[in-house]
Protein backbone atom coordinates (compact mmCIF):
# COMPACT_ATOMS: atom_id res chain seq x y z
CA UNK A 1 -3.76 18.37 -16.24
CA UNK A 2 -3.89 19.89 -13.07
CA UNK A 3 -3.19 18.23 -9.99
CA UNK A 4 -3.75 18.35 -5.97
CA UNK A 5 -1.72 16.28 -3.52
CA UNK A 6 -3.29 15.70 -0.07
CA UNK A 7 -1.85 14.05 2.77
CA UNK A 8 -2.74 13.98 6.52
CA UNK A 9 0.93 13.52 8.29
CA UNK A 10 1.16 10.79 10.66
CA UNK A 11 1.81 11.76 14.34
CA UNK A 12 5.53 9.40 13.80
CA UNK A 13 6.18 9.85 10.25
CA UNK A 14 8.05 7.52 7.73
CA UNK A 15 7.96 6.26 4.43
CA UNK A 16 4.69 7.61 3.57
CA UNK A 17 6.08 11.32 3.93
CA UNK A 18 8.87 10.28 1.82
CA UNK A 19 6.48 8.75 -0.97
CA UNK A 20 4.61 12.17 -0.65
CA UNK A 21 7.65 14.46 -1.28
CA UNK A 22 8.80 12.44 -4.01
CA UNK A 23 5.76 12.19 -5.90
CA UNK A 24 5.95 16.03 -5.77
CA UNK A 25 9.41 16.41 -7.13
CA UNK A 26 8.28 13.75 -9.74
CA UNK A 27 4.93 16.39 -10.99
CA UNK A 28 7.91 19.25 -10.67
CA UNK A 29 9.89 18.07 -12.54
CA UNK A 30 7.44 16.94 -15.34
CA UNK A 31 5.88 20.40 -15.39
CA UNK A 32 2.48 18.80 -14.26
CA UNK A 33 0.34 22.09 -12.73
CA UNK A 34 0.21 20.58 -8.75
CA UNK A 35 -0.78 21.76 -5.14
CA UNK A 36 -0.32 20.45 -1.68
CA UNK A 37 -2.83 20.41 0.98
CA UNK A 38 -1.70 19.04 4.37
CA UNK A 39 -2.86 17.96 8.22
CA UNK A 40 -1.25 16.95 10.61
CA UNK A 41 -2.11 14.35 13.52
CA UNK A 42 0.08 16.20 15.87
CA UNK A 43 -2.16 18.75 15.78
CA UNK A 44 -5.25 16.74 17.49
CA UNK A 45 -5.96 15.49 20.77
CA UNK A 46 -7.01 12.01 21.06
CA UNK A 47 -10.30 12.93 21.31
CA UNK A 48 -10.48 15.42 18.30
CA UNK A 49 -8.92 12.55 16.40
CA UNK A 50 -11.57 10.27 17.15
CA UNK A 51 -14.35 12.77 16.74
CA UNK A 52 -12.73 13.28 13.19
CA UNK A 53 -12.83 9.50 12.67
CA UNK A 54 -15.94 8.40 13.53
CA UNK A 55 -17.65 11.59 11.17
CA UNK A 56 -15.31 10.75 8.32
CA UNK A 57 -13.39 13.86 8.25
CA UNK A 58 -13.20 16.89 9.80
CA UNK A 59 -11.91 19.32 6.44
CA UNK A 60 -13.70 18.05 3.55
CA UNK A 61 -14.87 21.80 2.66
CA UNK A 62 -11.04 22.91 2.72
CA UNK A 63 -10.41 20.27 0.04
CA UNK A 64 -13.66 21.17 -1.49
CA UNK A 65 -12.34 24.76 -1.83
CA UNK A 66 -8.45 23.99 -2.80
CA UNK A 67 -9.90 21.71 -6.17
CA UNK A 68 -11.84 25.01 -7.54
CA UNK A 69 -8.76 27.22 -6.43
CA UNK A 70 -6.45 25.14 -8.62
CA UNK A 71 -8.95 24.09 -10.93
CA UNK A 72 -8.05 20.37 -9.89
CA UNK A 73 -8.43 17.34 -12.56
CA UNK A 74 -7.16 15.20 -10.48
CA UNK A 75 -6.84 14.82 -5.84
CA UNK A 76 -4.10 12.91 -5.62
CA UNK A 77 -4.97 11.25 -1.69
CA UNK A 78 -1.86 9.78 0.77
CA UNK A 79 -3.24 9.28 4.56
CA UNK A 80 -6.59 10.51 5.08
CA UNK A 81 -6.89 9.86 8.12
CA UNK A 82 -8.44 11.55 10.56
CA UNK A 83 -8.71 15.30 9.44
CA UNK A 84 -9.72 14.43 5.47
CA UNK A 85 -11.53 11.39 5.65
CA UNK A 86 -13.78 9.49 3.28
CA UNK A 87 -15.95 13.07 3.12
CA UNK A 88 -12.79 14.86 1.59
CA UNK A 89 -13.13 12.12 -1.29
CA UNK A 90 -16.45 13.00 -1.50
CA UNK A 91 -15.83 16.47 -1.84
CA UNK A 92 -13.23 15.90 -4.37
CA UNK A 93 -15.25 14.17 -6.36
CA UNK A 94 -18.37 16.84 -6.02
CA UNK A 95 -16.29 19.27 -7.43
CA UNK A 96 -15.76 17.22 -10.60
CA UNK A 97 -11.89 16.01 -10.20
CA UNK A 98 -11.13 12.51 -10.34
CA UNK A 99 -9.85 10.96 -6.98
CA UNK A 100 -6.67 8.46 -6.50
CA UNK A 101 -5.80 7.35 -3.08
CA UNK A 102 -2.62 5.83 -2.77
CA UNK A 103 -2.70 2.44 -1.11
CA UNK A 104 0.79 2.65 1.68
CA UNK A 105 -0.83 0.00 3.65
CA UNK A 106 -3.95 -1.94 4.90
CA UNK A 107 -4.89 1.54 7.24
CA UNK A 108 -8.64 0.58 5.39
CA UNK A 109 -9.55 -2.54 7.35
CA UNK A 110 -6.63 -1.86 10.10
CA UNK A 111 -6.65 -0.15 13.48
CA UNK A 112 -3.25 -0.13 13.33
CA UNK A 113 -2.79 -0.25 9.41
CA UNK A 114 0.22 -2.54 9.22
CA UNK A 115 -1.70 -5.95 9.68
CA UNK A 116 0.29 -7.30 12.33
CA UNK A 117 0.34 -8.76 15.96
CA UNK A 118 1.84 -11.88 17.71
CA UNK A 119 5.13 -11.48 15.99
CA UNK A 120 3.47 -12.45 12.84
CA UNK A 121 0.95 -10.92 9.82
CA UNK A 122 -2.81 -10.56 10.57
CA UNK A 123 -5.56 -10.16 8.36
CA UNK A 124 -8.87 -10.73 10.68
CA UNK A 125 -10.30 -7.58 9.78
CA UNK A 126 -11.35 -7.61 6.17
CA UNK A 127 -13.84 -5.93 4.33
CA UNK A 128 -16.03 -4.47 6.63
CA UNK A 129 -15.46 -7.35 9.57
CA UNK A 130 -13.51 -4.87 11.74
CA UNK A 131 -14.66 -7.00 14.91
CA UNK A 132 -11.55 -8.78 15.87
CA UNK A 133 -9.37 -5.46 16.22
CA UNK A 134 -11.72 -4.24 18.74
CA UNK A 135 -12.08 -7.79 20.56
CA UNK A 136 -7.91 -7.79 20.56
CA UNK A 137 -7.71 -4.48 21.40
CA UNK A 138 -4.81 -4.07 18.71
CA UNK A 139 -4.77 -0.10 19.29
CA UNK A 140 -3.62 -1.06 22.96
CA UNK A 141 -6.41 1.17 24.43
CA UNK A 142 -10.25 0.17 23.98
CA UNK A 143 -11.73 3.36 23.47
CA UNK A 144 -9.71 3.13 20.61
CA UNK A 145 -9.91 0.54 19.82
CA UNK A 146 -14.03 0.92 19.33
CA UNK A 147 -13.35 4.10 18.00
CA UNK A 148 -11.58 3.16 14.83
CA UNK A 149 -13.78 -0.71 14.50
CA UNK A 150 -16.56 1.46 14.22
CA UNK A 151 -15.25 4.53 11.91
CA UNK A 152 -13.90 2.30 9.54
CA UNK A 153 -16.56 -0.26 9.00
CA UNK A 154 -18.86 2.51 8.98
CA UNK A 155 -17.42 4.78 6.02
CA UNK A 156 -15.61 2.28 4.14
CA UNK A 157 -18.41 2.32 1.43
CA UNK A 158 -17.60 5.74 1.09
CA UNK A 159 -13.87 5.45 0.43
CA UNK A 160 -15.21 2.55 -1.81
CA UNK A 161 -17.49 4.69 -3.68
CA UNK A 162 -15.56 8.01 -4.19
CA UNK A 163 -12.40 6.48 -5.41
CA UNK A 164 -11.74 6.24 -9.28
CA UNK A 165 -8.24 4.41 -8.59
CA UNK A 166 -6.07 2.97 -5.85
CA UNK A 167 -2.83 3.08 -6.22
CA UNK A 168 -0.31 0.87 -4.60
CA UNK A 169 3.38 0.17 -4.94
CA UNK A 170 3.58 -3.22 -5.21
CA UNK A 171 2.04 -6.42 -7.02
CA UNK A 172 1.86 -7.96 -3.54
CA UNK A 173 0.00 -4.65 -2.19
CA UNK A 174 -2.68 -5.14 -5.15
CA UNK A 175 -3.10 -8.80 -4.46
CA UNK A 176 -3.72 -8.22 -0.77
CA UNK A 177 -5.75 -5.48 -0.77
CA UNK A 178 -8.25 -7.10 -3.38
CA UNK A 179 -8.65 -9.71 -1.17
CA UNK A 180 -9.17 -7.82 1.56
CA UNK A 181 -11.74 -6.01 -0.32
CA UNK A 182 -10.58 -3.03 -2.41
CA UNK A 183 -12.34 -3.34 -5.69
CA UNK A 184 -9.55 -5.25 -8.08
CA UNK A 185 -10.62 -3.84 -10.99
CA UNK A 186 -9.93 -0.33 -9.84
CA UNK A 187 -6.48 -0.94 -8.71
CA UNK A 188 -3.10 -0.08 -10.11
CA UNK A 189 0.54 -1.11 -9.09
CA UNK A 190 2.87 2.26 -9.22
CA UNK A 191 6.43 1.16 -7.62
CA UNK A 192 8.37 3.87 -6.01
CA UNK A 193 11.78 5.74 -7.05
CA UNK A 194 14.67 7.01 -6.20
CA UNK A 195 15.46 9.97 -7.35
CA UNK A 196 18.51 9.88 -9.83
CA UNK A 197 21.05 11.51 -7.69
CA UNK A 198 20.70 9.01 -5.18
CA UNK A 199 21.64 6.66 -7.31
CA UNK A 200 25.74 5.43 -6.84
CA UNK A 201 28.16 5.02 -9.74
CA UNK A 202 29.45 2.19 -8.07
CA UNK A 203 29.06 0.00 -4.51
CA UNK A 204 31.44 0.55 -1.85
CA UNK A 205 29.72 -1.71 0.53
CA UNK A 206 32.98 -3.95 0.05
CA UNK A 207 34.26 -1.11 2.13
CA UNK A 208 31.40 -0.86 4.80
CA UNK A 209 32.15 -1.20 8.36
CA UNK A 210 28.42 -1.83 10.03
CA UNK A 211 25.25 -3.48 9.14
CA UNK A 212 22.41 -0.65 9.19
CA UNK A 213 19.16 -1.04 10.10
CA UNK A 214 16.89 2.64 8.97
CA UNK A 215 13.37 2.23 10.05
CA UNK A 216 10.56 3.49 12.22
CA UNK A 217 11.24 1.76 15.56
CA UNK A 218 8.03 -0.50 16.34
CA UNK A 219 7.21 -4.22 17.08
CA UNK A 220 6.35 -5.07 13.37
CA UNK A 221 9.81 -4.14 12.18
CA UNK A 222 11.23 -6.86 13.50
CA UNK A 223 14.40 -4.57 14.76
CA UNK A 224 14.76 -6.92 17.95
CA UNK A 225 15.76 -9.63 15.23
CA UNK A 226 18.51 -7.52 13.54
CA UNK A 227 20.08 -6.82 17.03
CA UNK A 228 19.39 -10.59 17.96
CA UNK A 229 20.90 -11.57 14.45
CA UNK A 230 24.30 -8.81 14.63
CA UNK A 231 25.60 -10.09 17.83
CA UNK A 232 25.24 -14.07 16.74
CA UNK A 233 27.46 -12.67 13.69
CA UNK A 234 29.56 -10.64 16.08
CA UNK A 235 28.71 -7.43 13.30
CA UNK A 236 28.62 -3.53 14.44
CA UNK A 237 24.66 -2.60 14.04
CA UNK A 238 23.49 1.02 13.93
CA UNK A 239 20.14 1.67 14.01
CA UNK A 240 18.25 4.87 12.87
CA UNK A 241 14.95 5.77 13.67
CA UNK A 242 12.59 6.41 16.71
CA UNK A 243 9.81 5.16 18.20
CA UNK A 244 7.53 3.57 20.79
CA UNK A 245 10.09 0.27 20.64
CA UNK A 246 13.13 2.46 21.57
CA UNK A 247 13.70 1.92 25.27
CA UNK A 248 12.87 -2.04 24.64
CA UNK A 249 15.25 -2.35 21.59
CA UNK A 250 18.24 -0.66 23.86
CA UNK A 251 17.42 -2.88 26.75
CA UNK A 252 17.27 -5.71 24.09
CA UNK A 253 21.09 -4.80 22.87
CA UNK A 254 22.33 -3.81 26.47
CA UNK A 255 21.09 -7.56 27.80
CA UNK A 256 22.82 -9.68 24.84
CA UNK A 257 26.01 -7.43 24.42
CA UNK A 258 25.64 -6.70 20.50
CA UNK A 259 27.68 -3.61 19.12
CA UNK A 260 24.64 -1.46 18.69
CA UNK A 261 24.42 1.72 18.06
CA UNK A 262 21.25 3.88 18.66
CA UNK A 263 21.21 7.05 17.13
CA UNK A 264 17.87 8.63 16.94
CA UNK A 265 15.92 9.81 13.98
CA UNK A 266 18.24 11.16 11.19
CA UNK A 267 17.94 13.93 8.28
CA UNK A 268 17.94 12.88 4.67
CA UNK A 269 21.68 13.97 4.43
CA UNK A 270 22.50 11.61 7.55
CA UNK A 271 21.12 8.72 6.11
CA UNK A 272 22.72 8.65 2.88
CA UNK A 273 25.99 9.12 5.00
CA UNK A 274 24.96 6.32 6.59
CA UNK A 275 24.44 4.47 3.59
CA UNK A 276 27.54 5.13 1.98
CA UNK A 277 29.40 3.83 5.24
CA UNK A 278 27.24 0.23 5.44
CA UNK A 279 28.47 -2.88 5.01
CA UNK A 280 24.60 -4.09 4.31
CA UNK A 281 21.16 -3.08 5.28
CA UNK A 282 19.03 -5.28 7.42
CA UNK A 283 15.19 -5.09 7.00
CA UNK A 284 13.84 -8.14 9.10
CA UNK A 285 10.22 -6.74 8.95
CA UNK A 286 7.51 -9.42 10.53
CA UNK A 287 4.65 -8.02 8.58
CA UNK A 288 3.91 -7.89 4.84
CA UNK A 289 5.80 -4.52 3.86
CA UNK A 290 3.95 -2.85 1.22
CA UNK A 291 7.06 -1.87 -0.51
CA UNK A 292 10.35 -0.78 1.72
CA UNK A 293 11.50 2.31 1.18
CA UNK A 294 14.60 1.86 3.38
CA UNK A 295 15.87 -1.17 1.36
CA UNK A 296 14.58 0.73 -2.08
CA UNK A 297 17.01 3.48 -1.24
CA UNK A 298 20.10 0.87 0.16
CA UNK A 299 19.41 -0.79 -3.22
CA UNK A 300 19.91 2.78 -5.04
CA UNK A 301 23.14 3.63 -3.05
CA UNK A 302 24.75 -0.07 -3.52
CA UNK A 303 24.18 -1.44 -0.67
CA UNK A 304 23.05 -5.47 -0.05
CA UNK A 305 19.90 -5.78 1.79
CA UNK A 306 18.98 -8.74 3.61
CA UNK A 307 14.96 -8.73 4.04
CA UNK A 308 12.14 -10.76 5.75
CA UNK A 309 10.66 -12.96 3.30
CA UNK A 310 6.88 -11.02 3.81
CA UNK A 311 4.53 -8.77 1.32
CA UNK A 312 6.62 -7.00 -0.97
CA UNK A 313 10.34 -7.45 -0.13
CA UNK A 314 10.66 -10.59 -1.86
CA UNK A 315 9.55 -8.81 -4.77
CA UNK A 316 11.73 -5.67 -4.41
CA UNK A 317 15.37 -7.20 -3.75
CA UNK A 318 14.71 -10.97 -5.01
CA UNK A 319 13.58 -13.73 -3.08
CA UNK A 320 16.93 -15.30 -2.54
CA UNK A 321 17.82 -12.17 -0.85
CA UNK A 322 15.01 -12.56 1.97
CA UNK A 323 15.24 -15.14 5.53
CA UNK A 324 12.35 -16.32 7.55
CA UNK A 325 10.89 -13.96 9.52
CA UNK A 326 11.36 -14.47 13.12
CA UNK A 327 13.97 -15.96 13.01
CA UNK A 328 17.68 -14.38 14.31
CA UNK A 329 19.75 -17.61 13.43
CA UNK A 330 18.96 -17.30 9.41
CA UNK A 331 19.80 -13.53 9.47
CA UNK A 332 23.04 -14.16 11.60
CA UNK A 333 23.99 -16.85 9.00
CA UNK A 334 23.39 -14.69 6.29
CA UNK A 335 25.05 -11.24 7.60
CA UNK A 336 27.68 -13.54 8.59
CA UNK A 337 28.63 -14.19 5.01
CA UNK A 338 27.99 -11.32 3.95
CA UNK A 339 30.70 -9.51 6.25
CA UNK A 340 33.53 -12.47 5.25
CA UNK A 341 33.23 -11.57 1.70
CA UNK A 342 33.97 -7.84 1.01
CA UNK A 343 34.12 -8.67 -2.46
CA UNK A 344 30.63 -10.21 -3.05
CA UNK A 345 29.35 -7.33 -1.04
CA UNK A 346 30.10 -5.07 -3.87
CA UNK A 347 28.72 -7.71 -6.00
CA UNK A 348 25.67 -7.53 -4.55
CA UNK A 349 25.50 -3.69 -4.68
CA UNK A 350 26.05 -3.22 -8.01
CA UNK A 351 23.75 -5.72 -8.78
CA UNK A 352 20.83 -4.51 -6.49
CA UNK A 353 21.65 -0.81 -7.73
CA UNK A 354 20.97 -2.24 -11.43
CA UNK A 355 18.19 -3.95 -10.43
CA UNK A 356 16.89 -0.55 -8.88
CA UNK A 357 17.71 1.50 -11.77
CA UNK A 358 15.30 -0.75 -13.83
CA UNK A 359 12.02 -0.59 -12.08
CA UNK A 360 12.68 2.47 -9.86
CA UNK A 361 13.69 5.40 -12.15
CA UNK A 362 11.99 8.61 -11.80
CA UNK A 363 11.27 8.83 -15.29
CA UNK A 364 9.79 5.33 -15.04
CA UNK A 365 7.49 6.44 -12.23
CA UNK A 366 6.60 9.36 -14.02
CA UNK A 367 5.53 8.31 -17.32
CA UNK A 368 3.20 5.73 -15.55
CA UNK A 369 2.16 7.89 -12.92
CA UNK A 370 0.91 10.55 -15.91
CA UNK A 371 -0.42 7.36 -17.55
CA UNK A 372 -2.79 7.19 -14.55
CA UNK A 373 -3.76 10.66 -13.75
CA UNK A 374 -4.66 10.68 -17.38
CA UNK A 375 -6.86 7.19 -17.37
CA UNK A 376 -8.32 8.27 -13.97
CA UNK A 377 -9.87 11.62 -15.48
CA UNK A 378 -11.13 10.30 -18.49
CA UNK A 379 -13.02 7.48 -16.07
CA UNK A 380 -13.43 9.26 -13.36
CA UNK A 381 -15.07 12.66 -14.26
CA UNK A 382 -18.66 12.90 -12.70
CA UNK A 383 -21.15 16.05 -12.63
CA UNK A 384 -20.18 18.61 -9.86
CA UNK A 385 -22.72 18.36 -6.51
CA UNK A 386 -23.59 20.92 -3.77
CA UNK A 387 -20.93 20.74 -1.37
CA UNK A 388 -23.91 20.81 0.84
CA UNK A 389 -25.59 17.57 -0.09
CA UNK A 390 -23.07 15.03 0.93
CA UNK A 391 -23.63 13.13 3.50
């Protein structure tokens, strides 16, 4: 089994650079034959990315070229947006390998991918209805905003067609995107790890002297809410991440008073220092969260998590760990507690550290993620095409 990973990086990256990386330690580690082909956003203007979105791609024949190199069984596909496109699944498949694109959020029907506006989830666009993100402008710019209704109603029954599997990392995610309309039958729930070093020996959150909030800093995070939420429970936040939401978050804190603490975009290293210093980790998300890899990893290092009671999260830490969305007075109650009782903190670690050891292992991951690879070939292999003759 040989296998190539391909991933066009986001212009702010996140989770789905983490999922990336770790699903390439995982193939290391198991002595699975891999590649990597990247792009890059950063590398386009705005208009080069839209001229790559509305043909489908820009560097299908590079992909095309990369599965003969390594004699690929299997493209492994992250973001494919713009530079690979539904034409790089085509040429995957054209050169015989079986394609899986992994599922991080709902980027198929989405402008904006994360299904979200008003302080609440959306899910107007569906199937090939792309209509009301252009008529709401969701990408904040209409050129945009036509740009992407039109690209992806228009190739969406190629991703449709040249995909043997999607993966996603969550039941939620499968339910949601079937509805949405990703083929059901083709879909398959992978959960993400944490790698086994990250994993504590026991929690010291009884010891922890902030709450922690570790996330990309937009609107649909719901961040405003944590910093609403620490300063009704009179609790030392410290946020890490950037963003667009930024200046409005420390406007946000200045205006109320709250002990928050800004402090950019941190390094692996820096967050699990962080980690091992937190008294909890907030993740007061206002969409549905395809997974959470911030409270996957607080889970791993001991740490309580209080979550928004959207998509997945309810699912990853346990529903009677989540509050209403929205809504700063049920997170303040809850932190509150949380902070009184140092001793049910560690509780809660420990228990949410077991809990993560269970269905997050890397050896877990791996043995279903071969599982797949293996089910998707067997499936999945069609006769080689021209490169030329796709459309």
């Amino acid at each position: 089994m040989r296998v190539l990973v391909v991933h066009n990086r986001y212009r702010l990256e996140g989770g789905e650079e983490r999922s990336v990386q770790l699903q390439l330690a995982a193939l290391r580690h198991a002595g699975v034959p891999h590649a990597l082909l990247e792009r890059s956003s950063g590398e386009l203007s705005r208009i080069g990315a839209a001229a790559a979105l509305l043909r489908g791609g820009r560097d299908e024949e590079d992909v095309a070229a990369a599965v003969s190199e390594h004699g690929a069984d299997v493209v492994a596909v992250h973001n494919m947006l713009p530079l690979l496109g539904p034409r790089a699944l085509e040429a995957a498949r054209a050169r015989g390998a079986a394609v899986m694109l992994h599922l991080h959020n709902l980027r198929l029907f989405c402008a904006i991918g994360v299904a979200a506006r008003d302080g609440g989830p959306c899910f107007r666009c569906h199937h090939r209805n792309t209509l009301p993100g252009l008529v709401l402008n969701c990408r904040g710019s209409l050129p945009e905003a036509v740009v992407y209704a039109a690209a992806l109603a228009r190739h969406q029954p190629t991703v449709l067609d040249g995909v043997d599997r999607f993966v996603v990392p969550s039941e939620y995610a499968a339910g949601q995107s079937a509805l949405l309309g990703v083929p059901a039958e083709r879909i398959r729930v992978l959960p993400h790890y944490v790698p086994d070093e990250a994993f504590a020996e026991r929690s010291r959150a009884g010891e922890g002297g902030y709450a922690l909030v570790a996330s990309r800093l937009t609107p649909e995070k719901g961040i405003d809410t944590a910093i609403q939420a620490a300063a009704l429970a009179d609790v030392p936040l410290r946020v890490a991440g950037e963003g667009p939401a930024e200046a409005s978050l420390v406007e946000l804190a200045n205006l109320i008073g709250g002990q928050v603490d800004f402090m950019g975009r941190l390094g692996r290293d820096a967050v699990e220092r962080e980690l091992a210093g937190a008294a909890m980790l907030l993740m007061p998300s206002r969409f549905h969260e395809f997974a959470g890899y911030s409270a996957l990893e607080a889970m791993a290092a001991g740490v309580p998590v209080i979550a928004s009671d959207l998509g997945a999260l309810p699912e990853l830490v346990g529903p009677d760990r989540c509050v209403p969305a929205n809504d700063p007075h049920a997170l303040a109650a809850r932190i509150r507690k949380l902070w009184r009782e140092p001793e049910r903190r560690a509780r809660e670690g420990d228990a949410l550290a077991d809990r993560a050891r269970s269905g997050h292992s890397e050896q877990g991951y791996s043995e279903r993620l071969l599982d797949l690879y293996a089910s998707a070939a067997a499936g999945g292999d069609r006769a080689a095409q021209p490169l030329d003759s796709l459309g």
